[in-house]
N, C-alpha and C. Protein backbone atom coordinates (compact mmCIF):
# COMPACT_ATOMS: atom_id res chain seq x y z
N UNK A 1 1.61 -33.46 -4.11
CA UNK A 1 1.70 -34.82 -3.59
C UNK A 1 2.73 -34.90 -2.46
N UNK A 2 4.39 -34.10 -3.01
CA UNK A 2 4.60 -34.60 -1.86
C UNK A 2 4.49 -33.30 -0.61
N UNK A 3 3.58 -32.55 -0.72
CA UNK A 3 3.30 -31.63 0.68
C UNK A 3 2.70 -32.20 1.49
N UNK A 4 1.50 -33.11 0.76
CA UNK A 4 0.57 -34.27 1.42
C UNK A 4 1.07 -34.90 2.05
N UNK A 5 2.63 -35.86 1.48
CA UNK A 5 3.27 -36.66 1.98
C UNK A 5 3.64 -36.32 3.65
N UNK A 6 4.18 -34.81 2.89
CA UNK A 6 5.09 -34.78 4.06
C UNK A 6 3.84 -34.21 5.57
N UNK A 7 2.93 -33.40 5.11
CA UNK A 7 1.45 -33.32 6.05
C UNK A 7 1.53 -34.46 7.13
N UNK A 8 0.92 -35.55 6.21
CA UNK A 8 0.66 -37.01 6.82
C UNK A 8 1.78 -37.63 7.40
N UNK A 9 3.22 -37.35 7.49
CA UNK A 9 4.16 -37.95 7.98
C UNK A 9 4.28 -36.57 9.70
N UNK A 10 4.04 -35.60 9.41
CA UNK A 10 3.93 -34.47 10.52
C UNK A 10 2.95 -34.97 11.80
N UNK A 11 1.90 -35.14 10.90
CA UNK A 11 0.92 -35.71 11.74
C UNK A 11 0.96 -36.78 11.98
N UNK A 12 1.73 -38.12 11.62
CA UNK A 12 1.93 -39.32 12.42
C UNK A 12 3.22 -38.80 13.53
N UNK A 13 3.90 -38.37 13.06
CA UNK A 13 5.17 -38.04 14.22
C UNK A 13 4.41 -37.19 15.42
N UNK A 14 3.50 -36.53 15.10
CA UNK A 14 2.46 -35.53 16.34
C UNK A 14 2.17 -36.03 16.86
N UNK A 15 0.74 -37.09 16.94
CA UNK A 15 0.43 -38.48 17.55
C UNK A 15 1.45 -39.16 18.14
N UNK A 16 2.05 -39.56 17.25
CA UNK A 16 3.47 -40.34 17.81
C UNK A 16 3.42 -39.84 19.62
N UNK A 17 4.10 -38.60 19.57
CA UNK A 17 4.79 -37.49 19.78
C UNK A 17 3.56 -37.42 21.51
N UNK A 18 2.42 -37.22 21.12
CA UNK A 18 1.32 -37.23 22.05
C UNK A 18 0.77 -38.24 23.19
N UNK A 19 1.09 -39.28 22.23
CA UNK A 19 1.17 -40.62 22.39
C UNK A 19 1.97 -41.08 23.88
N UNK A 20 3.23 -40.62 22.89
CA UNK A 20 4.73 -40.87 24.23
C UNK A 20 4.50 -40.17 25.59
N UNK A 21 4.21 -38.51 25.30
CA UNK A 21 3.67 -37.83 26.64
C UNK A 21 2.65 -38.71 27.42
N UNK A 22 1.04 -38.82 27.15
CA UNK A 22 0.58 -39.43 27.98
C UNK A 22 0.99 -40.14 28.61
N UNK A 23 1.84 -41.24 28.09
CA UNK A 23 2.49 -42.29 28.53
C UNK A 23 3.43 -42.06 29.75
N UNK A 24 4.11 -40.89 29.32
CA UNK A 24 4.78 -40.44 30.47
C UNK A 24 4.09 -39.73 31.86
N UNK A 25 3.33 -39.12 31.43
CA UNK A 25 2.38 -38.89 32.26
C UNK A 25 1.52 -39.46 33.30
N UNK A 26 1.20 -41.05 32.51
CA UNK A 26 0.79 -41.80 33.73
C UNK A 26 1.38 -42.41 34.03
N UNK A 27 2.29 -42.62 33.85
CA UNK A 27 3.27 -43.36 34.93
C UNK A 27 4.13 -42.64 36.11
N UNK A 28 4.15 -41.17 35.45
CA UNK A 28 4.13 -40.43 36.54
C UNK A 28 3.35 -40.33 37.74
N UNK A 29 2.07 -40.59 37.17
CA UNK A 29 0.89 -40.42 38.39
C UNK A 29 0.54 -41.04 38.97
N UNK A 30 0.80 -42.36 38.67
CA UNK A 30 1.32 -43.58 38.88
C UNK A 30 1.53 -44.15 39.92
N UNK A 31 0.89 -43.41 41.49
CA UNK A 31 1.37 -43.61 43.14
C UNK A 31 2.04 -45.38 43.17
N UNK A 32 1.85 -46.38 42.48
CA UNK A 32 2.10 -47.47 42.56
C UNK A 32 3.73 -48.19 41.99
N UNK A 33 3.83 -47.07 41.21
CA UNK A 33 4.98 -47.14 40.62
C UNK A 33 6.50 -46.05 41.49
N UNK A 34 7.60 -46.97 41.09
CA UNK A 34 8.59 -46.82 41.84
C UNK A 34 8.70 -45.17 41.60
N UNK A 35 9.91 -44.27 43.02
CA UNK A 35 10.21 -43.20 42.69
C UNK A 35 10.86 -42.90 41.62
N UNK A 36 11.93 -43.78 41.50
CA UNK A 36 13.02 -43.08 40.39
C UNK A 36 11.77 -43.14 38.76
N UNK A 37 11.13 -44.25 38.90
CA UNK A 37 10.43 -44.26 37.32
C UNK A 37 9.43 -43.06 37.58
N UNK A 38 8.95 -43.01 38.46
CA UNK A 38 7.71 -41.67 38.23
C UNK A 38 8.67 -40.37 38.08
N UNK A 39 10.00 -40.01 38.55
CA UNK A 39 10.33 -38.85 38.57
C UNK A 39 11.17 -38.62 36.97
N UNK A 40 11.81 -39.94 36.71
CA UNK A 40 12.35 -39.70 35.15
C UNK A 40 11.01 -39.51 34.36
N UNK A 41 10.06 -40.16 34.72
CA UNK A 41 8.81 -40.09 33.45
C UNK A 41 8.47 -38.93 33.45
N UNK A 42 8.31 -38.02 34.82
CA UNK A 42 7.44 -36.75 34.58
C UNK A 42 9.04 -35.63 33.81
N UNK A 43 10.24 -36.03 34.19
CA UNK A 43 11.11 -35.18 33.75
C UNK A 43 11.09 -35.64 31.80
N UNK A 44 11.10 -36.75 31.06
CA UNK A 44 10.75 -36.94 29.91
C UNK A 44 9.94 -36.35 29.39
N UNK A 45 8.48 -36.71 30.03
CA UNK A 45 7.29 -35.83 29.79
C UNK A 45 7.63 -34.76 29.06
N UNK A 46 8.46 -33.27 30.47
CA UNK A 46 9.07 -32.27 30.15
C UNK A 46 9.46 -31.83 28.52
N UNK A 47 10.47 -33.20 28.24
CA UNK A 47 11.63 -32.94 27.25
C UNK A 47 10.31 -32.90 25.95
N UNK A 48 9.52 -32.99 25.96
CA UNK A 48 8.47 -33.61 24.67
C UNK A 48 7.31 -33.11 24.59
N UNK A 49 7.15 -31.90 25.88
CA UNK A 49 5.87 -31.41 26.09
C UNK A 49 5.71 -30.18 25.29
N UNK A 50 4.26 -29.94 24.88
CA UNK A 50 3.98 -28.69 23.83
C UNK A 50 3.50 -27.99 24.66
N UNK A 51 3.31 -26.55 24.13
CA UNK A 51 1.81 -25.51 25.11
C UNK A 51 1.42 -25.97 25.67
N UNK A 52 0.51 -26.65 24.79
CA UNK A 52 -0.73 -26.90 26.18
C UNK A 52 -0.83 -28.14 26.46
N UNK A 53 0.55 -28.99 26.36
CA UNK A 53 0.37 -30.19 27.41
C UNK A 53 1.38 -29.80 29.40
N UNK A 54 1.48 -28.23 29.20
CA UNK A 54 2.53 -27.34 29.93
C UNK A 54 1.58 -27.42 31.09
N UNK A 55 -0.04 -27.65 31.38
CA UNK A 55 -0.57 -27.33 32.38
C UNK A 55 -0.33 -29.28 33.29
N UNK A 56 -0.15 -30.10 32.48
CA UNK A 56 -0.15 -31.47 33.18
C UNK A 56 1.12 -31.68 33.76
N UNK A 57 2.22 -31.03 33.20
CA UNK A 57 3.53 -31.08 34.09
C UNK A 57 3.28 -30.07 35.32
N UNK A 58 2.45 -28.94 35.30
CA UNK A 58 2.32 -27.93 36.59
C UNK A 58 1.90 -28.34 37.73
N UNK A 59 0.71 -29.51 37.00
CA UNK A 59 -0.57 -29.83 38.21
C UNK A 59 0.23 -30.71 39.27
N UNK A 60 1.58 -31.19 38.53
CA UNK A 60 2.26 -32.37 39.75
C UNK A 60 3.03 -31.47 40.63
N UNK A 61 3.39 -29.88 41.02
CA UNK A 61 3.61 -28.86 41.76
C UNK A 61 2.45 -29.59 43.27
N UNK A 62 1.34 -29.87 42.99
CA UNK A 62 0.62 -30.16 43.96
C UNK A 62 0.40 -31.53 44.49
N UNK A 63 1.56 -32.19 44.05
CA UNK A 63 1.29 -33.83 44.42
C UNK A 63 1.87 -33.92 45.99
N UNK A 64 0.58 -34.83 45.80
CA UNK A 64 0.74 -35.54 47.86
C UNK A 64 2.16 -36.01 47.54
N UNK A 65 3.17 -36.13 47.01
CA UNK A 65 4.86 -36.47 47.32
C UNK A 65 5.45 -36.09 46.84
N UNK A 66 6.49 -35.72 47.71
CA UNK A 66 7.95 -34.45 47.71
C UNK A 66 8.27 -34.87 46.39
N UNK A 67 9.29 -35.86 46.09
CA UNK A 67 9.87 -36.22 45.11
C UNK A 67 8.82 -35.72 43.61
N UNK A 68 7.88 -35.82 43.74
CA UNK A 68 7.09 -35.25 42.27
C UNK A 68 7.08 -33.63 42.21
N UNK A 69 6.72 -33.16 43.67
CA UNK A 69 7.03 -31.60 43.61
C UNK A 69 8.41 -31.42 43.10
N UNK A 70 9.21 -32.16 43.90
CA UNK A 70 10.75 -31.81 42.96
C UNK A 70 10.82 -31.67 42.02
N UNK A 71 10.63 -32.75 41.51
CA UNK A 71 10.63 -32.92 39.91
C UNK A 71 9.81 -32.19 38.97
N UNK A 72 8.41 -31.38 39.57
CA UNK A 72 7.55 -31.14 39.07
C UNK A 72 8.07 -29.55 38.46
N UNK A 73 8.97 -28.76 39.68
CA UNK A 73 9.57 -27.34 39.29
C UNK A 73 10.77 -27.84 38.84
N UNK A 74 11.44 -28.63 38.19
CA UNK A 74 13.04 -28.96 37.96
C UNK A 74 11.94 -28.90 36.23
N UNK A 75 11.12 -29.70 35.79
CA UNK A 75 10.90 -29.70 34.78
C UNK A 75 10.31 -28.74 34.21
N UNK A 76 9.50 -28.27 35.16
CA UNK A 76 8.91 -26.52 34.65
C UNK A 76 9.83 -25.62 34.26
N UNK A 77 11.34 -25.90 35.20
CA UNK A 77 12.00 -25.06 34.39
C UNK A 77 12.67 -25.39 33.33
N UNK A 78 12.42 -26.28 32.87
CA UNK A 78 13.15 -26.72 31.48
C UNK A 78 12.35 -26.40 30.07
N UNK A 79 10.94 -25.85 30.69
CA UNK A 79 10.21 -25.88 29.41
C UNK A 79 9.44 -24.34 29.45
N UNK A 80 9.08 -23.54 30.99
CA UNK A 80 8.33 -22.06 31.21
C UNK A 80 9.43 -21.67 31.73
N UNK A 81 10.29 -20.86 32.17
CA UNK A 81 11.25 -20.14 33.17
C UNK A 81 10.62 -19.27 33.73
N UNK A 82 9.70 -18.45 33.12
CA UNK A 82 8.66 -17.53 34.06
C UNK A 82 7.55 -18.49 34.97
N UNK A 83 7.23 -19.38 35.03
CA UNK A 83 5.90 -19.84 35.03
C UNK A 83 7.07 -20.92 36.34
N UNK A 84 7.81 -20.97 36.32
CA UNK A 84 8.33 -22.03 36.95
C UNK A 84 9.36 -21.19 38.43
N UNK A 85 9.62 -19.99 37.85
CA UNK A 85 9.66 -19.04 38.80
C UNK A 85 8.49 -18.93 39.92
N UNK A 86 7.49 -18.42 39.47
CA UNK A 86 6.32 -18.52 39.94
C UNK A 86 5.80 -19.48 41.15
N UNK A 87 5.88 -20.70 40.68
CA UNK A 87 5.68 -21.64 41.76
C UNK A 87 6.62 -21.73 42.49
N UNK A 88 8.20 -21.91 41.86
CA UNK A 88 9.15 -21.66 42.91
C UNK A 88 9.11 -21.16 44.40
N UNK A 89 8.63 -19.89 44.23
CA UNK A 89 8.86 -18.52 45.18
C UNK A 89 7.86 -19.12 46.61
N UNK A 90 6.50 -20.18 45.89
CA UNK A 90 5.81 -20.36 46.59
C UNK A 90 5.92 -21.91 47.52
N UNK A 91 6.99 -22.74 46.39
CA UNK A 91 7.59 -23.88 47.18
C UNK A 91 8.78 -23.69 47.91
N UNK A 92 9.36 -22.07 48.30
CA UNK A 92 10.39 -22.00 48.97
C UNK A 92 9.48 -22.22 50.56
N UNK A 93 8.24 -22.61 50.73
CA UNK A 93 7.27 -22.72 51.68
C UNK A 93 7.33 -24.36 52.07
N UNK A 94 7.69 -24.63 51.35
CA UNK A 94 7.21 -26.48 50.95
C UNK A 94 7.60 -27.04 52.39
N UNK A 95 6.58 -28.41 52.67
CA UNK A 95 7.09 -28.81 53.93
C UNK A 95 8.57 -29.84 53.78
N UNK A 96 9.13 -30.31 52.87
CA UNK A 96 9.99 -30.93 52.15
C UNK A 96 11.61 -30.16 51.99
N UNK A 97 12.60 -30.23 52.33
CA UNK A 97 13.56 -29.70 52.53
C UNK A 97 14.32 -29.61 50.96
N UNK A 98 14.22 -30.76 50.59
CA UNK A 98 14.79 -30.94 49.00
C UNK A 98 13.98 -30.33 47.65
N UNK A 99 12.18 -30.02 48.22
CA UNK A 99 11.53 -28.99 47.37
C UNK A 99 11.91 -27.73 47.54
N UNK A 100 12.33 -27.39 48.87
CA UNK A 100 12.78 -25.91 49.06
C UNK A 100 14.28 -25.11 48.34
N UNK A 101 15.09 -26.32 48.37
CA UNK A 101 16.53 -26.50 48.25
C UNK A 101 16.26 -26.48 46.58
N UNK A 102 15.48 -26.86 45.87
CA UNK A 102 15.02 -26.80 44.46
C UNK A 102 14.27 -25.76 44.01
N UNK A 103 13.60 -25.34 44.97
CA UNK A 103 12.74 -23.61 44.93
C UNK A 103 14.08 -22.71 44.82
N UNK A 104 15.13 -22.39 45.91
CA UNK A 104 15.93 -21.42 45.90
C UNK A 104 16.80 -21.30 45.01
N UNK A 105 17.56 -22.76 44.33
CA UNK A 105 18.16 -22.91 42.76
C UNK A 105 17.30 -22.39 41.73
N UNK A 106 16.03 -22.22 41.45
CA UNK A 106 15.24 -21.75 40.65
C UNK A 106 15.20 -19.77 40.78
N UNK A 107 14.93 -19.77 42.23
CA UNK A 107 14.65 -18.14 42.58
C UNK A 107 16.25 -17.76 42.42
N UNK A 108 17.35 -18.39 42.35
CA UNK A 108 18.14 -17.66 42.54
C UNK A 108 18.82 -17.35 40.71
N UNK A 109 18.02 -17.87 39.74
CA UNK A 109 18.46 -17.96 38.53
C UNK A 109 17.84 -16.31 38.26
N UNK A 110 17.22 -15.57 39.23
CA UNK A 110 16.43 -14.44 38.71
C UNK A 110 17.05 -13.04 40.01
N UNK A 111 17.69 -12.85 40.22
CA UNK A 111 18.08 -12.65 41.48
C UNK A 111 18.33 -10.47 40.73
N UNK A 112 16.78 -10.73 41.18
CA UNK A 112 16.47 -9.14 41.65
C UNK A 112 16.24 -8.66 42.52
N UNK A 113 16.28 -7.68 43.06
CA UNK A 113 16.98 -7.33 44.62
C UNK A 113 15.30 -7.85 45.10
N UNK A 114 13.94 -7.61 44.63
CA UNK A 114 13.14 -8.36 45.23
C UNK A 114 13.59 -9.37 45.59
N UNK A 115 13.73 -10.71 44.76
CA UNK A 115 13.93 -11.96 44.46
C UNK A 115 15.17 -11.99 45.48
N UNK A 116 15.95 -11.30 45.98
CA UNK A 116 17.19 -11.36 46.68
C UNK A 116 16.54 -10.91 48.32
N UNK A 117 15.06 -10.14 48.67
CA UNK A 117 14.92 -10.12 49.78
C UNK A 117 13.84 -11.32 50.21
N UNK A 118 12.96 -11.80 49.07
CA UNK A 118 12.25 -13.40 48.89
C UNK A 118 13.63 -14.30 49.85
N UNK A 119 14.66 -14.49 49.19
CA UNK A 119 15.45 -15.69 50.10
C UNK A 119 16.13 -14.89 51.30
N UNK A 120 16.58 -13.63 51.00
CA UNK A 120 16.98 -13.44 52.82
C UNK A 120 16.00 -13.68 53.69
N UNK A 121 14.71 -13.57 53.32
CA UNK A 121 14.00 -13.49 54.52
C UNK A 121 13.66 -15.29 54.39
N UNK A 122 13.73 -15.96 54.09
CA UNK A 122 14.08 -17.27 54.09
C UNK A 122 14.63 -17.82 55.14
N UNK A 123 15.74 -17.12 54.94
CA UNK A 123 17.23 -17.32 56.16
C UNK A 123 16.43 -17.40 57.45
N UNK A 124 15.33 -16.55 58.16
CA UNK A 124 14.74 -16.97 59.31
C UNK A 124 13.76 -17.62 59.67
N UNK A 125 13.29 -18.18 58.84
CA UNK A 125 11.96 -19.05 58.43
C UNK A 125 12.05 -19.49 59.66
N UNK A 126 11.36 -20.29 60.65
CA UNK A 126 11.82 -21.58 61.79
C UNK A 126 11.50 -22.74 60.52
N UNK A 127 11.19 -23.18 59.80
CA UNK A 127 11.38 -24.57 58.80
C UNK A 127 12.36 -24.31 58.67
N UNK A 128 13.32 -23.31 58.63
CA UNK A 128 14.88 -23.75 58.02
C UNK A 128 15.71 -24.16 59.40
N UNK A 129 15.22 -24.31 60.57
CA UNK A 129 15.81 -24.77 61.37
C UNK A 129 15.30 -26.22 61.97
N UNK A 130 16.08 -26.42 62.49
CA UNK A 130 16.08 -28.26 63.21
C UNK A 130 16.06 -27.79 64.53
N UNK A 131 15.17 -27.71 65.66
CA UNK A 131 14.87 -26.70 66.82
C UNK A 131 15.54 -25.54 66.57
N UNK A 132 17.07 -25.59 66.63
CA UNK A 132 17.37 -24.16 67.26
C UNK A 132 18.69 -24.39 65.84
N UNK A 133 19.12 -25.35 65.68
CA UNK A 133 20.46 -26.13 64.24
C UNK A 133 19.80 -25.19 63.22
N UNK A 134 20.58 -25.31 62.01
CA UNK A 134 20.41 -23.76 61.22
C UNK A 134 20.73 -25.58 60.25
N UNK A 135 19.81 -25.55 59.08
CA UNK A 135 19.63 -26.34 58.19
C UNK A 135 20.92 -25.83 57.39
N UNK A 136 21.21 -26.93 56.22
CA UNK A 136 21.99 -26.69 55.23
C UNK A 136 21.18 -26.15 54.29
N UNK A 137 19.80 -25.53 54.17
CA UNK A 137 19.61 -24.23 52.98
C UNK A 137 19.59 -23.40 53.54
N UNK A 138 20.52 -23.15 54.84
CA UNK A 138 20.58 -21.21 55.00
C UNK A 138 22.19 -21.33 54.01
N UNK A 139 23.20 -22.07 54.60
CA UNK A 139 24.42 -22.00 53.61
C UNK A 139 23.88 -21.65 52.19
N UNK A 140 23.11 -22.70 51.49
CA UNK A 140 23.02 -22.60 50.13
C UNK A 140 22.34 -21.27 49.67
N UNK A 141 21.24 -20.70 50.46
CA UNK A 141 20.48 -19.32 50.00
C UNK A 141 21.96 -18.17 50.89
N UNK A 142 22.15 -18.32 51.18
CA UNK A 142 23.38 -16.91 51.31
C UNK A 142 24.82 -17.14 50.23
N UNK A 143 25.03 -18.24 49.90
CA UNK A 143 26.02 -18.47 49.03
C UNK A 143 25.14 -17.55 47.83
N UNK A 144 23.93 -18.29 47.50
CA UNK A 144 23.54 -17.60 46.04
C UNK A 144 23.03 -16.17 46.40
N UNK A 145 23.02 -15.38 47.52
CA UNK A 145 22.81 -14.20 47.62
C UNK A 145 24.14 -13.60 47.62
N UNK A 146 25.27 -14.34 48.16
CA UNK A 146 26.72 -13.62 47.87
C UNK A 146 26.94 -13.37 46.53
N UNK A 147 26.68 -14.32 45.63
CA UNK A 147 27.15 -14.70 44.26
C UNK A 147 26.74 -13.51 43.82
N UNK A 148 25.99 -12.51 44.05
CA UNK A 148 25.49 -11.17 42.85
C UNK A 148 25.73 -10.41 43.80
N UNK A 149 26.26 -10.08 44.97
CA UNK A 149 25.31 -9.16 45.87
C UNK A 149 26.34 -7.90 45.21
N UNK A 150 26.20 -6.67 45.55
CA UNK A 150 26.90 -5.65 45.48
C UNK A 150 25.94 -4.76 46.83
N UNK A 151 26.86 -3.35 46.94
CA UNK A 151 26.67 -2.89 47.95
C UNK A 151 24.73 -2.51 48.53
N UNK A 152 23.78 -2.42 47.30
CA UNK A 152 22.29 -2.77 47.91
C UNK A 152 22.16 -3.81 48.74
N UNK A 153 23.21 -4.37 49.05
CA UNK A 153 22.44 -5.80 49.60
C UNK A 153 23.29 -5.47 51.03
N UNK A 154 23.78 -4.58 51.51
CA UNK A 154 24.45 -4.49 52.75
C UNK A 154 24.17 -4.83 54.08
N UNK A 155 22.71 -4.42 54.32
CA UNK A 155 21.74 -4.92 55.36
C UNK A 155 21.81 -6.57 55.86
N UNK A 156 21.74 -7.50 54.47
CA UNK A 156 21.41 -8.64 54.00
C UNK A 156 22.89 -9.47 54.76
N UNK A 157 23.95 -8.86 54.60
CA UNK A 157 24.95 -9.59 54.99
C UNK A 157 25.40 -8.97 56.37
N UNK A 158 25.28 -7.39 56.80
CA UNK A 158 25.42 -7.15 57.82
C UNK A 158 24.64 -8.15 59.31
N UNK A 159 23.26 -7.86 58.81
CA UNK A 159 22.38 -8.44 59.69
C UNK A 159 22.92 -10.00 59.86
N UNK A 160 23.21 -10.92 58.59
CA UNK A 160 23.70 -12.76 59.01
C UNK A 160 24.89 -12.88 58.97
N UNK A 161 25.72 -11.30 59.38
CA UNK A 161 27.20 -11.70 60.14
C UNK A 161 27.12 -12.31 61.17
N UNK A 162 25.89 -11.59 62.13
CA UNK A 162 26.07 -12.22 63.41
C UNK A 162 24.90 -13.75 63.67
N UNK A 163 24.88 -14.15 62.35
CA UNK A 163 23.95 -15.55 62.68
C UNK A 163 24.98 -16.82 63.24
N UNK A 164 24.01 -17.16 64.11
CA UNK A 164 24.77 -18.30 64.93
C UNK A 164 25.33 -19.40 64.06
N UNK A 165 24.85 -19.40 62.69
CA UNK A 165 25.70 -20.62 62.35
C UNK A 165 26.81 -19.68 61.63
N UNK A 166 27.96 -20.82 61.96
CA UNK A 166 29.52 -19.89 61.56
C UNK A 166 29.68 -20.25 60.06
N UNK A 167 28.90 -20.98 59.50
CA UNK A 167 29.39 -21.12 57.96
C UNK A 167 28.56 -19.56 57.24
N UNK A 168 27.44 -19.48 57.57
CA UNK A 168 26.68 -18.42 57.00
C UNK A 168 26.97 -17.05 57.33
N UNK A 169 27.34 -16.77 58.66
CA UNK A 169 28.76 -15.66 59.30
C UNK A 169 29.47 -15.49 58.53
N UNK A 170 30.47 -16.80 57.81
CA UNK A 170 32.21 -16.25 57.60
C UNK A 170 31.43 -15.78 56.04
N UNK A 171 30.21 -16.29 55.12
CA UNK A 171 30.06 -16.22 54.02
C UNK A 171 29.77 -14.61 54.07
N UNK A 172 28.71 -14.42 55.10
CA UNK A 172 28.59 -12.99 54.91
C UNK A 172 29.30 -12.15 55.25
N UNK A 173 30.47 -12.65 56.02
CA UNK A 173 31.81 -11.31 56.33
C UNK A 173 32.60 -11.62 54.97
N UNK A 174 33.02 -12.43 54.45
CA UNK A 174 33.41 -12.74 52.85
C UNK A 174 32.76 -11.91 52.04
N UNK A 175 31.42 -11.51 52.15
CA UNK A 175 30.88 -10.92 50.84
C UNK A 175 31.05 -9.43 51.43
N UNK A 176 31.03 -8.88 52.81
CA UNK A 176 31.23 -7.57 53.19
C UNK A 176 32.72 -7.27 52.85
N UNK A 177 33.31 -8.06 52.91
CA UNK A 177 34.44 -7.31 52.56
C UNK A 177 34.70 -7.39 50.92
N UNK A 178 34.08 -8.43 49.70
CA UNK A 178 33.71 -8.25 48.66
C UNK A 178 32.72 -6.77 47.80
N UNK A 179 32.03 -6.35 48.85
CA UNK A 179 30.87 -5.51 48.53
C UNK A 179 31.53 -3.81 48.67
N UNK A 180 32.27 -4.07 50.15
CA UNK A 180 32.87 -2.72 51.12
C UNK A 180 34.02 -1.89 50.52
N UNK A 181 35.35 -3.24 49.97
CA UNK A 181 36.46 -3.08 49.72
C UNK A 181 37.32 -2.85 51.08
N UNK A 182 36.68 -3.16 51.75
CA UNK A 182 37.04 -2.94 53.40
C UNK A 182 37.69 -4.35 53.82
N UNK A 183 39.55 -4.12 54.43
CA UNK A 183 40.05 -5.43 54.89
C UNK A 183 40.02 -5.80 56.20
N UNK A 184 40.03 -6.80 56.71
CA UNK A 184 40.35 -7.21 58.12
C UNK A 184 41.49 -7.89 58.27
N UNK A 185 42.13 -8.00 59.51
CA UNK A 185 43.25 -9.02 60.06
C UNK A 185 42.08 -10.45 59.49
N UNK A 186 42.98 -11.28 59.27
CA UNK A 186 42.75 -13.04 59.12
C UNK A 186 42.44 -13.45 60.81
N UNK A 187 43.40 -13.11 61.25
CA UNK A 187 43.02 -13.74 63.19
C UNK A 187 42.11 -12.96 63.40
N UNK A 188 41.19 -13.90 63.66
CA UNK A 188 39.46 -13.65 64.31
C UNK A 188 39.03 -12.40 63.28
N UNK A 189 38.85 -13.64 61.99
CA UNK A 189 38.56 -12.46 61.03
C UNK A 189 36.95 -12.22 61.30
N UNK A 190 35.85 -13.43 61.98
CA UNK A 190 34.86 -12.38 61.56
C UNK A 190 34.34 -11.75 62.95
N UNK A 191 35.22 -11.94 64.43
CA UNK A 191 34.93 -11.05 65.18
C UNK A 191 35.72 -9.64 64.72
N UNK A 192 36.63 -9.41 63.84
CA UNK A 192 37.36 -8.39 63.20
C UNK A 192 36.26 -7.37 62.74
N UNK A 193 35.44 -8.46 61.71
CA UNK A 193 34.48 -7.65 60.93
C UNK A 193 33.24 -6.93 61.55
N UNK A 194 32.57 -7.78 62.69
CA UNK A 194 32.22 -7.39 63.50
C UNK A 194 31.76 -6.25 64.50
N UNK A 195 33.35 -5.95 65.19
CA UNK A 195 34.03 -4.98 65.61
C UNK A 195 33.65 -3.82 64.34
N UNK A 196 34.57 -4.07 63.74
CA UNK A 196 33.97 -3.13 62.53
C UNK A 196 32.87 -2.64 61.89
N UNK A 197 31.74 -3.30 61.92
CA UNK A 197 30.43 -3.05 61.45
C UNK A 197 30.02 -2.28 62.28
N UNK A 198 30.11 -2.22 63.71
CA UNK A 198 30.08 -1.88 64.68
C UNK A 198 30.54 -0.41 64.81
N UNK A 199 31.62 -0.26 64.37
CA UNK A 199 32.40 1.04 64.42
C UNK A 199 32.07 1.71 63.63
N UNK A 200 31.67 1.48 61.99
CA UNK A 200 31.00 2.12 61.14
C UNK A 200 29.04 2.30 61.21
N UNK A 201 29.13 1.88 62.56
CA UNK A 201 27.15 2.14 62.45
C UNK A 201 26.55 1.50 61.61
N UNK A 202 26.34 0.21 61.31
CA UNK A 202 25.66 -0.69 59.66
C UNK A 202 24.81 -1.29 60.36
N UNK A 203 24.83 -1.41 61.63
CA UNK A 203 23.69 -2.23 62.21
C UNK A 203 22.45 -1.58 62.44
């Protein structure tokens, strides 16, 4: 009797449970409804979703608006980490600056020297530039390529010493001399390093 009980109380909380998703779901899809409510609903969704309600949080990866793609890989990774990788790699493409900037936080949670030449080669995309201006996700994808790099990655920081923007320069003369054990003078430290790369043949 009470296995029954407790059966029939499983299965009202399931429903329940099924219930709430849909719900979240269309209001996600919801083009009529405000941003912030469609993007908390599809991130709820997330928190409550089973197997195989895992393909209705994916399908919003392909929504006609940025803000749902955002949200769509922020929640994938809360519930597949492989599966959310996956699309990642392919919204580091996205025409949306804040889907891309959400692709490379994802690719960089996996950061195998593949996965580490996926975002260098990022770094020259022309979408990551504003005509000729170097966007704020070249900073953010070379910060998270500094964060692991060790000496395989030498090419990676040699080559965007000499990138025209000076924040992504001083990061990658920072990580050469992290990687090298090699010091420079502080005055005109990264024409120092430079000079140096130079002298040792790395280019």
């Amino acid at each position: 009797m009470r296995y029954f009980f407790l059966l029939c109380l499983f299965s009202a909380q399931s429903f329940a449970t099924a219930d709430k998703f849909a719900s979240y779901i269309s209001v996600a899809a919801d083009r009529k409804s405000g941003m912030n409510l469609r993007w908390k609903a599809l991130l709820s969704a997330a928190d409550i979703a089973s197997a195989d309600q895992f393909k209705q949080i994916k399908n919003f990866v392909l929504s006609k608006d940025w803000y749902m793609r955002n949200a769509a890989i922020i929640a994938l990774a809360k519930i597949n980490s492989a599966e959310a990788l996956i699309e990642a790699k392919k919204l580091l493409q996205d025409k949306a600056l804040v889907v891309r900037s959400a692709a490379v936080e994802i690719v960089a949670q996996n950061l195998t020297q593949e996965h580490k030449k996926v975002l260098a080669a990022e770094l020259q995309k022309s979408y990551n530039f504003h005509k000729k201006s170097s966007l704020w996700i070249r900073k953010q994808i070379i910060e998270k390529l500094s964060s692991s790099a060790d000496i395989q990655d030498l090419d990676i920081f040699v080559k965007n010493l000499f990138d025209a923007d000076k924040e992504v320069s001083l990061i990658s003369a920072k990580t050469l001399e992290k990687i090298t054990g090699q010091r420079v003078d502080d005055f005109k430290y990264i024409e120092n390093w430079k000079a140096l790369v130079r002298q040792n043949d790395w280019l």
